[in-house]
PDB file of N, CA and C in Angstrom:
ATOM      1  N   UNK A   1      87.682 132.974 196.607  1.00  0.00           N
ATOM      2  CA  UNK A   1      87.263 132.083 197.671  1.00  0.00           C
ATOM      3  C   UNK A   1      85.729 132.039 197.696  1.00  0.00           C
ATOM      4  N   UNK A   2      85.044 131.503 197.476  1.00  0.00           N
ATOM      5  CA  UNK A   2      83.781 130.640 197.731  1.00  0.00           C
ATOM      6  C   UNK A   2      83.376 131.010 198.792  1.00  0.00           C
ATOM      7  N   UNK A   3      81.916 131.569 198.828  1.00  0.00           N
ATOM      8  CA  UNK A   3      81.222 131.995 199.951  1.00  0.00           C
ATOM      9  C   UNK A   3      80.601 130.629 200.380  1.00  0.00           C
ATOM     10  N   UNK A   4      81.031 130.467 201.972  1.00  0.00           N
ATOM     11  CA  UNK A   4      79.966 129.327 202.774  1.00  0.00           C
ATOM     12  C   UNK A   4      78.605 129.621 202.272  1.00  0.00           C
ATOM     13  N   UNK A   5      78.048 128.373 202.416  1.00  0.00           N
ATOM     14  CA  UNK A   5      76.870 128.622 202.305  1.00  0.00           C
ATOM     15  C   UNK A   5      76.070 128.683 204.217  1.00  0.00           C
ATOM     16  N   UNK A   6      74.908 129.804 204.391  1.00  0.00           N
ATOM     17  CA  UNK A   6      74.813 130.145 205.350  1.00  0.00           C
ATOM     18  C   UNK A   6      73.064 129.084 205.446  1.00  0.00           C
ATOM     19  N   UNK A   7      73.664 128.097 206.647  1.00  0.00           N
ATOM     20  CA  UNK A   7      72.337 127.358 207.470  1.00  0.00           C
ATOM     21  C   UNK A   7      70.723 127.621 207.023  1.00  0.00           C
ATOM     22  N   UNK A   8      70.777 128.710 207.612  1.00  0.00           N
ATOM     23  CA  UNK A   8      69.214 128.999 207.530  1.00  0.00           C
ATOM     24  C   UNK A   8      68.832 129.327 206.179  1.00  0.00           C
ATOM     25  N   UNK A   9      69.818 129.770 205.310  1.00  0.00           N
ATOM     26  CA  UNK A   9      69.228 129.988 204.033  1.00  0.00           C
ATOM     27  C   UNK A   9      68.379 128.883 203.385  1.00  0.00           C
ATOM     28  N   UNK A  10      68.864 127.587 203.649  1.00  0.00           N
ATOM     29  CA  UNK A  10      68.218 126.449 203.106  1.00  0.00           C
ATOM     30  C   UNK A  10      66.957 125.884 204.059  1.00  0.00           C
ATOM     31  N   UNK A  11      66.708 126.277 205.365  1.00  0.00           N
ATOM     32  CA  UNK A  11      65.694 125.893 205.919  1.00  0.00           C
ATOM     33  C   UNK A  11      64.449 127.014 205.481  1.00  0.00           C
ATOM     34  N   UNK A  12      64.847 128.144 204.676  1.00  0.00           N
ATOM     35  CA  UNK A  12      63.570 129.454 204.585  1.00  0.00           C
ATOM     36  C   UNK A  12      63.110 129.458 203.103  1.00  0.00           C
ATOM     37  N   UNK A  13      64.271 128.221 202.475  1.00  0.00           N
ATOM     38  CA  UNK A  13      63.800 127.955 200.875  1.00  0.00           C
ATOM     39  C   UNK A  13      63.553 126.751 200.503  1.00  0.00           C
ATOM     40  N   UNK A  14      63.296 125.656 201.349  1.00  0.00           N
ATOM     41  CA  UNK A  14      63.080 124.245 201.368  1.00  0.00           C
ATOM     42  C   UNK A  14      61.835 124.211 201.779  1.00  0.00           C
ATOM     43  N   UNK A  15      61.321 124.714 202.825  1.00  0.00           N
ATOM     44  CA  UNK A  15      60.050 124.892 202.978  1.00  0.00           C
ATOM     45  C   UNK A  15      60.019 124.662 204.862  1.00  0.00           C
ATOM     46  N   UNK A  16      58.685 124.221 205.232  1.00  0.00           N
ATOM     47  CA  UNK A  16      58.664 124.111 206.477  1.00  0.00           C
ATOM     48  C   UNK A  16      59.464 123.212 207.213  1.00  0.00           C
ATOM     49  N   UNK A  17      60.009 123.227 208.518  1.00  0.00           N
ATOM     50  CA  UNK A  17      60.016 121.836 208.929  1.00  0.00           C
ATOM     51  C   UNK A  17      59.314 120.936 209.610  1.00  0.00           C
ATOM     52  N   UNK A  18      59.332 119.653 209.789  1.00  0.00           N
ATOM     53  CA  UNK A  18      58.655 118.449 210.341  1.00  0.00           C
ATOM     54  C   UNK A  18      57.624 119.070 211.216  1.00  0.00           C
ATOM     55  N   UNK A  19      58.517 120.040 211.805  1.00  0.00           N
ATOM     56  CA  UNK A  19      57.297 120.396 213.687  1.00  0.00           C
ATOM     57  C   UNK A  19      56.677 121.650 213.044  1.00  0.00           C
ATOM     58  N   UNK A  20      57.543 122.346 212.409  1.00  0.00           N
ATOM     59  CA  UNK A  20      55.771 123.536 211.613  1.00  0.00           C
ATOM     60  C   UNK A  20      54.779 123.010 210.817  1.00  0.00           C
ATOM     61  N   UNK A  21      55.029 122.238 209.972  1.00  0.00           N
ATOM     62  CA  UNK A  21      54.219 121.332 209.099  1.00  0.00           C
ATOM     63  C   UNK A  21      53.149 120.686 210.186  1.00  0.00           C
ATOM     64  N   UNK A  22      53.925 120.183 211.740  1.00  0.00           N
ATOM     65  CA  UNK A  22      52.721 120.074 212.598  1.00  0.00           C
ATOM     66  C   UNK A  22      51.993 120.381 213.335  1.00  0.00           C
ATOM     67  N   UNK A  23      52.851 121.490 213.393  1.00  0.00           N
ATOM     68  CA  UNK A  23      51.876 122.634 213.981  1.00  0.00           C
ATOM     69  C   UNK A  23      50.362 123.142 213.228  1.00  0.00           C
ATOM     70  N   UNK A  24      51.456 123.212 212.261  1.00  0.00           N
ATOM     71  CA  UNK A  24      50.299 124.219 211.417  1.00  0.00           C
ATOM     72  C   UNK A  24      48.857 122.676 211.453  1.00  0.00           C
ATOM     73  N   UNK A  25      49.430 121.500 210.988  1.00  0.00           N
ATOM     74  CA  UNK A  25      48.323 120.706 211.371  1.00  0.00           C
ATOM     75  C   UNK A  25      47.072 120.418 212.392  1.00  0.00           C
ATOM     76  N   UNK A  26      47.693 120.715 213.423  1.00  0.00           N
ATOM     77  CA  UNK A  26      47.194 120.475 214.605  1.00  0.00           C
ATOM     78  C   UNK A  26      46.092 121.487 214.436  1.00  0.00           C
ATOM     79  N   UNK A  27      46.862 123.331 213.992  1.00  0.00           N
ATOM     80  CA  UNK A  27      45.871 124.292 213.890  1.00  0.00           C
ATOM     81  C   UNK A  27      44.847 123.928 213.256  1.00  0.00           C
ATOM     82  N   UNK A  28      44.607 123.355 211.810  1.00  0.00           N
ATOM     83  CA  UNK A  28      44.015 123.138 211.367  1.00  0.00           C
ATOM     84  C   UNK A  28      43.068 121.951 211.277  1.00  0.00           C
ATOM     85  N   UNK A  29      43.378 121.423 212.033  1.00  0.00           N
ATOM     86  CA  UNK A  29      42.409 120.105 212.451  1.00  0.00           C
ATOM     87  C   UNK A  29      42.014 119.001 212.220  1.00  0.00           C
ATOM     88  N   UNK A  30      43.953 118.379 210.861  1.00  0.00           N
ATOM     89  CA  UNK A  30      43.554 117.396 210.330  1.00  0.00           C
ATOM     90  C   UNK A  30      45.089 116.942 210.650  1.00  0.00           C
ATOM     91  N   UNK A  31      45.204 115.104 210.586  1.00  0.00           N
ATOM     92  CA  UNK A  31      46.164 114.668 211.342  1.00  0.00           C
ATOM     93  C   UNK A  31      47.209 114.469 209.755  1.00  0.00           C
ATOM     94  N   UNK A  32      47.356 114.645 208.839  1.00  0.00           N
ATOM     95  CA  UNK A  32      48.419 114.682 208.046  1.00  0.00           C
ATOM     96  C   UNK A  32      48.470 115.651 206.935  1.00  0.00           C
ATOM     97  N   UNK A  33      49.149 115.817 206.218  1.00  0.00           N
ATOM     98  CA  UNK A  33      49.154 116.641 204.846  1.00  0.00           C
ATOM     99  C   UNK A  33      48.226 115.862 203.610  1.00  0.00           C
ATOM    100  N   UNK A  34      48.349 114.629 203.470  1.00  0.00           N
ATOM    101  CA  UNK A  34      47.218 114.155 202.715  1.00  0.00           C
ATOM    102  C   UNK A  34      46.109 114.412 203.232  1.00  0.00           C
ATOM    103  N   UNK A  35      46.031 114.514 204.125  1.00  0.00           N
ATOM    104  CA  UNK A  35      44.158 114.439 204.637  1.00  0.00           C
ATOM    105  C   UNK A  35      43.687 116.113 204.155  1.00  0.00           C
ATOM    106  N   UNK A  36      44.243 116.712 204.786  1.00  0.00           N
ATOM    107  CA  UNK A  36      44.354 118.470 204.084  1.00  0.00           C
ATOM    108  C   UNK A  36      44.227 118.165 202.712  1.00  0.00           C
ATOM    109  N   UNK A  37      45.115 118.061 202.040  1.00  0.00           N
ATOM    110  CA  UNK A  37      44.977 117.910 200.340  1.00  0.00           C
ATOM    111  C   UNK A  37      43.389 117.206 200.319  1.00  0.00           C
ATOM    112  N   UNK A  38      43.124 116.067 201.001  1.00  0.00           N
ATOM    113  CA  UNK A  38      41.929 115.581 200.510  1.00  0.00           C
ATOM    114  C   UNK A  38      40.364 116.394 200.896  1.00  0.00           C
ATOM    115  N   UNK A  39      40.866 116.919 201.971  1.00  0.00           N
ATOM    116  CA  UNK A  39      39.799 118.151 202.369  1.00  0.00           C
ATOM    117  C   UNK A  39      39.672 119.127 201.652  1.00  0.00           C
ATOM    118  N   UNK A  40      40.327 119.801 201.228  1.00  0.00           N
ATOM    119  CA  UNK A  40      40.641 120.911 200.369  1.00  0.00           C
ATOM    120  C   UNK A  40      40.625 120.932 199.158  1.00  0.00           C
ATOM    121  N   UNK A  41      41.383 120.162 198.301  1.00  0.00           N
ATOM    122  CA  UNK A  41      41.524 119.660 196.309  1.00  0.00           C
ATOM    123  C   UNK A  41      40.224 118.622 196.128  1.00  0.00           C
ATOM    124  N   UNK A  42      39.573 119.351 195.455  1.00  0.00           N
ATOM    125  CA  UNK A  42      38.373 118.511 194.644  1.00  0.00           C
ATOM    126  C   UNK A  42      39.230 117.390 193.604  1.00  0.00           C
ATOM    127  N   UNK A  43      38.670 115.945 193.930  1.00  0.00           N
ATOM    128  CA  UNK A  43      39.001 114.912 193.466  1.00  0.00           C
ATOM    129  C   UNK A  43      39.014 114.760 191.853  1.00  0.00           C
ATOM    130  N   UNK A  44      38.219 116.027 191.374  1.00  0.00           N
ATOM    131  CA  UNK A  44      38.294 115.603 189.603  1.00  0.00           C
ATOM    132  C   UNK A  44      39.377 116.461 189.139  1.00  0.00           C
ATOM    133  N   UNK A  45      40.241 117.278 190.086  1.00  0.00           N
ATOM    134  CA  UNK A  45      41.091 117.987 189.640  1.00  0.00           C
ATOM    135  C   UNK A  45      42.728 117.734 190.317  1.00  0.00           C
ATOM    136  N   UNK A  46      42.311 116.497 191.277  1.00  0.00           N
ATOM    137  CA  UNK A  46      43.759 116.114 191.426  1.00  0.00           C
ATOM    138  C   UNK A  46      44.734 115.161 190.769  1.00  0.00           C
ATOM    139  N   UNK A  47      46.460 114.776 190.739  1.00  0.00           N
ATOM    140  CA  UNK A  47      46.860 114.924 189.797  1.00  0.00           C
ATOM    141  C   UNK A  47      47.375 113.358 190.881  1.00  0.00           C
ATOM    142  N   UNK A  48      47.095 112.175 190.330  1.00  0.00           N
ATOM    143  CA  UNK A  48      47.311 111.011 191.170  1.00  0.00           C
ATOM    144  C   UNK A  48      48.546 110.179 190.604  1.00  0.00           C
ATOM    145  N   UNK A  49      48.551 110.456 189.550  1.00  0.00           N
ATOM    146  CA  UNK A  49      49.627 109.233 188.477  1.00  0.00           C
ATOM    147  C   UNK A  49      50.971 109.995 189.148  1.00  0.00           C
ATOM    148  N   UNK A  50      51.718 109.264 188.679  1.00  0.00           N
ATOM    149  CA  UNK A  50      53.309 109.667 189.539  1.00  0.00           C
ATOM    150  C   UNK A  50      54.196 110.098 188.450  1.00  0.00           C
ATOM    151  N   UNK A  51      54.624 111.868 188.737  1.00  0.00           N
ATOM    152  CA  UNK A  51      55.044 112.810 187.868  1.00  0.00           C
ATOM    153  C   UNK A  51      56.294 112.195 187.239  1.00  0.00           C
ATOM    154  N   UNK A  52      56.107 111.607 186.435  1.00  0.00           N
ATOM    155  CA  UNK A  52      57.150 110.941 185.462  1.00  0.00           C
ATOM    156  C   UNK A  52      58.046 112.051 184.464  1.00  0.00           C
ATOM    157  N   UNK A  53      57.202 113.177 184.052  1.00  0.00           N
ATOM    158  CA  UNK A  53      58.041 113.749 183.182  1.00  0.00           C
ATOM    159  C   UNK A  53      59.215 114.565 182.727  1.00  0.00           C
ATOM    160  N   UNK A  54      59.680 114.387 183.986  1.00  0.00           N
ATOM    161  CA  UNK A  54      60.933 115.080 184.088  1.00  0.00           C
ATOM    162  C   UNK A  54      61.778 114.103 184.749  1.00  0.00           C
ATOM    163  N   UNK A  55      63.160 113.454 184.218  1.00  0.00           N
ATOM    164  CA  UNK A  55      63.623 112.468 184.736  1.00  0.00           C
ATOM    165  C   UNK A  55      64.611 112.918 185.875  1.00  0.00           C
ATOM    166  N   UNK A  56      65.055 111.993 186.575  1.00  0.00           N
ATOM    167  CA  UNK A  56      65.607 112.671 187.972  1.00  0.00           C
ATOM    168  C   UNK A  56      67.657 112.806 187.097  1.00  0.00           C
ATOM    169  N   UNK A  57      67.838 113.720 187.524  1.00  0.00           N
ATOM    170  CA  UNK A  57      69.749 113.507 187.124  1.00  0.00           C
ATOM    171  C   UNK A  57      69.795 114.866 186.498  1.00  0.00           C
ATOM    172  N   UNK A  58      68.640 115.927 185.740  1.00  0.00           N
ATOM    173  CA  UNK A  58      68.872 116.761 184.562  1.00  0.00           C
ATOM    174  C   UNK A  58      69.279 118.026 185.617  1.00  0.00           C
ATOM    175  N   UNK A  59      69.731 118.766 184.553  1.00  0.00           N
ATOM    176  CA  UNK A  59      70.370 120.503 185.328  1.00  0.00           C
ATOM    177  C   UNK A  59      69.366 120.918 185.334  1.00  0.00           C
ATOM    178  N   UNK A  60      69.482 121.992 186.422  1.00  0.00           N
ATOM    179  CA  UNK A  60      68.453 122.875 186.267  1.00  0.00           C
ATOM    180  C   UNK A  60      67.990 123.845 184.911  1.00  0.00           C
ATOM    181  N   UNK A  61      68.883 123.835 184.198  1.00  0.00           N
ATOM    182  CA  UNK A  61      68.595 124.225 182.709  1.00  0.00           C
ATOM    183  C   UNK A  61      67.553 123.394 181.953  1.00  0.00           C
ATOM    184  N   UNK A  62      67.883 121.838 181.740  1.00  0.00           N
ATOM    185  CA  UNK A  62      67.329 120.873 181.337  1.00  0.00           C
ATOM    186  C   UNK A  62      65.951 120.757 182.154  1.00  0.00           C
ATOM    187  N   UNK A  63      65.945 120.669 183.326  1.00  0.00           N
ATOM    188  CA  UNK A  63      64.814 120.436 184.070  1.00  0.00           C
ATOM    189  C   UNK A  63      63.371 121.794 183.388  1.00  0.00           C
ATOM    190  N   UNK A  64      64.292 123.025 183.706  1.00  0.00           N
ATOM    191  CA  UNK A  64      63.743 124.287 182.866  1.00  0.00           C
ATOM    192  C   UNK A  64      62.698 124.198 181.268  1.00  0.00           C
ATOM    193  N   UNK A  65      63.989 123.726 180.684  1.00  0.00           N
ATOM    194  CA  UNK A  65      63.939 123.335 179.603  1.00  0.00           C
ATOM    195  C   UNK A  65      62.290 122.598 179.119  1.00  0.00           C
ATOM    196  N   UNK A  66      62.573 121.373 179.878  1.00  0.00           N
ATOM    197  CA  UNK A  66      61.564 120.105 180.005  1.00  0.00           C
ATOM    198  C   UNK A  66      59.671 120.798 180.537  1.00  0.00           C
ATOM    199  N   UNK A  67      60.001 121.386 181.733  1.00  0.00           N
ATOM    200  CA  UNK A  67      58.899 122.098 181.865  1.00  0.00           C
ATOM    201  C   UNK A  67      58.169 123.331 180.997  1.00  0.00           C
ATOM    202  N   UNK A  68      58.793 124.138 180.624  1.00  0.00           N
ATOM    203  CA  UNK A  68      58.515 124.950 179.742  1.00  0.00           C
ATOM    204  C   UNK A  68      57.638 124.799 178.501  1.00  0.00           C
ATOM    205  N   UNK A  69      58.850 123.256 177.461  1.00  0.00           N
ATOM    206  CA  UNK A  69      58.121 122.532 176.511  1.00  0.00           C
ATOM    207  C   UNK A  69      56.571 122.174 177.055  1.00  0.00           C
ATOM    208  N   UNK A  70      56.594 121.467 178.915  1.00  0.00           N
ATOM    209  CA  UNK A  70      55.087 120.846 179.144  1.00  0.00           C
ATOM    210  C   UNK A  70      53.985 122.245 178.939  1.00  0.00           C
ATOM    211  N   UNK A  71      54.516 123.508 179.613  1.00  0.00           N
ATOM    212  CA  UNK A  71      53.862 124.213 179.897  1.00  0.00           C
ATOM    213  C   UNK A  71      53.148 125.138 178.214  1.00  0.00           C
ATOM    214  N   UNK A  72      54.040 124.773 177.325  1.00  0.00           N
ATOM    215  CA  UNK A  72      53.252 125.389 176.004  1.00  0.00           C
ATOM    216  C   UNK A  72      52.454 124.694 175.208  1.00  0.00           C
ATOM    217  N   UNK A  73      52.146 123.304 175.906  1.00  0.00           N
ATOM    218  CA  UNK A  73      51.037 122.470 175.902  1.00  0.00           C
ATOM    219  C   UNK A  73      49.523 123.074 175.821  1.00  0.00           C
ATOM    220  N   UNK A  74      49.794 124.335 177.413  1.00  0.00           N
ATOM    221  CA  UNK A  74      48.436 125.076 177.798  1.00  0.00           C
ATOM    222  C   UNK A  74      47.791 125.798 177.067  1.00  0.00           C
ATOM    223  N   UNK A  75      46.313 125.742 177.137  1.00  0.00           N
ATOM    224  CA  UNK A  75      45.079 126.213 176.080  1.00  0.00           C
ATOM    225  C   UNK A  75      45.279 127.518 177.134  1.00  0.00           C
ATOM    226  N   UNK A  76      45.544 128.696 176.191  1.00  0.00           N
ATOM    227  CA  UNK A  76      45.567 129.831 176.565  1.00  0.00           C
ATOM    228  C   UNK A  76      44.083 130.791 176.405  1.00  0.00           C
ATOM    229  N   UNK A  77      43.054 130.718 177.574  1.00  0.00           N
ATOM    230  CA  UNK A  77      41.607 131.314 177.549  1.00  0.00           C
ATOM    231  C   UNK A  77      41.276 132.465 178.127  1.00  0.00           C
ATOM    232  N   UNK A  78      40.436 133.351 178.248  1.00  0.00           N
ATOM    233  CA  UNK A  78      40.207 134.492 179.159  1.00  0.00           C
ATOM    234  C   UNK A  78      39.282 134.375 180.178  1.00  0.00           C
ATOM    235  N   UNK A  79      39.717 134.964 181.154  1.00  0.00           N
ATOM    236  CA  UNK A  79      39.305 134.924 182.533  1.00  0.00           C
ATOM    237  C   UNK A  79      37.915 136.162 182.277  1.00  0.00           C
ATOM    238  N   UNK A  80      37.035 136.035 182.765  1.00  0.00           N
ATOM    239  CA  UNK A  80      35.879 137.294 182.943  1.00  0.00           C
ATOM    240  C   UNK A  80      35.603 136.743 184.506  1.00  0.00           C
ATOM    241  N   UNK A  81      36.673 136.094 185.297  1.00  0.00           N
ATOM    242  CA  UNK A  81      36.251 136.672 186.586  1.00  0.00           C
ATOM    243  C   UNK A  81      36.490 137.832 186.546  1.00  0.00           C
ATOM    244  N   UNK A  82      35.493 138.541 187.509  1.00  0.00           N
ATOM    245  CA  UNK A  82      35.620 139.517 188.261  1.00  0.00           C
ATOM    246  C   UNK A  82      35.395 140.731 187.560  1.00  0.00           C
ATOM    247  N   UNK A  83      35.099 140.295 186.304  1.00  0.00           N
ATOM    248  CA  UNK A  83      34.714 141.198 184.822  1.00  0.00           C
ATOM    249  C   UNK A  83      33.908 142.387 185.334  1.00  0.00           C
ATOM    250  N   UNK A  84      34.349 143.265 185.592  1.00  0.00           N
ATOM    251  CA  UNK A  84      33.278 144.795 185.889  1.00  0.00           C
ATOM    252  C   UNK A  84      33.450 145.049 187.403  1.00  0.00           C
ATOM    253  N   UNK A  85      33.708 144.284 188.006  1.00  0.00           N
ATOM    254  CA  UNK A  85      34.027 144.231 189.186  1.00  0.00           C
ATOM    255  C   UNK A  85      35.449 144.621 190.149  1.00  0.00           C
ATOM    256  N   UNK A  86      36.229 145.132 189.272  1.00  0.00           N
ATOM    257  CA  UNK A  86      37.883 145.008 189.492  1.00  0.00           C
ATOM    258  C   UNK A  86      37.867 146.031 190.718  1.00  0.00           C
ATOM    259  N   UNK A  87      37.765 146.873 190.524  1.00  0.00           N
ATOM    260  CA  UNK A  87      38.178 148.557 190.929  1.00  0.00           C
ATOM    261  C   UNK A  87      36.649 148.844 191.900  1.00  0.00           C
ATOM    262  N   UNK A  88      35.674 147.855 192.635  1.00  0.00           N
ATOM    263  CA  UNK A  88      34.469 148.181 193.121  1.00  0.00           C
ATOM    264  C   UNK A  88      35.169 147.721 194.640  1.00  0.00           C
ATOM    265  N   UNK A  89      34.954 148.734 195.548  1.00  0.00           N
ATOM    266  CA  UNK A  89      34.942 148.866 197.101  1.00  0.00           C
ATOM    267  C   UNK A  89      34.121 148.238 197.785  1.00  0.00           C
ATOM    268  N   UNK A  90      34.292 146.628 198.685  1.00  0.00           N
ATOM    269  CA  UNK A  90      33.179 146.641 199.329  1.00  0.00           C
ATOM    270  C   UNK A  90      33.596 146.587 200.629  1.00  0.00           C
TER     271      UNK A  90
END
């Protein structure tokens, strides 16, 4: 027999809802989620074209799949933030 699926599980893994999303707005002092993104994400690094590359219908295997291939695209470089600095107390 098939376990129900239990309510809240899907509201704590979907993300916020409508009235926290406006809350948290209000806290912060801007009247939508775009305006935040536009306050916050520097314009030469945001991603505007409409995410085409994964088509809508695939399994989550396929979807997996699809991203993975995008992601071994990435130029793999080294970080020297924080280079000497790791383990220093301030």
């Amino acid at each position: 027999m098939p376990i129900a699926p239990v309510e809240r599980f899907v509201s704590r893994h979907i993300g916020p809802s409508e009235a926290e999303v406006g809350e948290m707005l209000e806290v912060v002092g801007v009247p939508s989620l775009e305006a935040l993104i536009d306050a916050t994400v520097p314009e030469h690094i945001r991603f505007r074209a409409e995410f085409s590359e994964i088509p809508p219908g695939l399994t989550e295997q396929e979807a997996l799949a699809k991203l993975a291939e995008r992601a071994g695209e990435n130029e793999v470089w080294r970080s020297y933030l924080g280079f000497g600095f790791h383990d220093t107390i301030t």
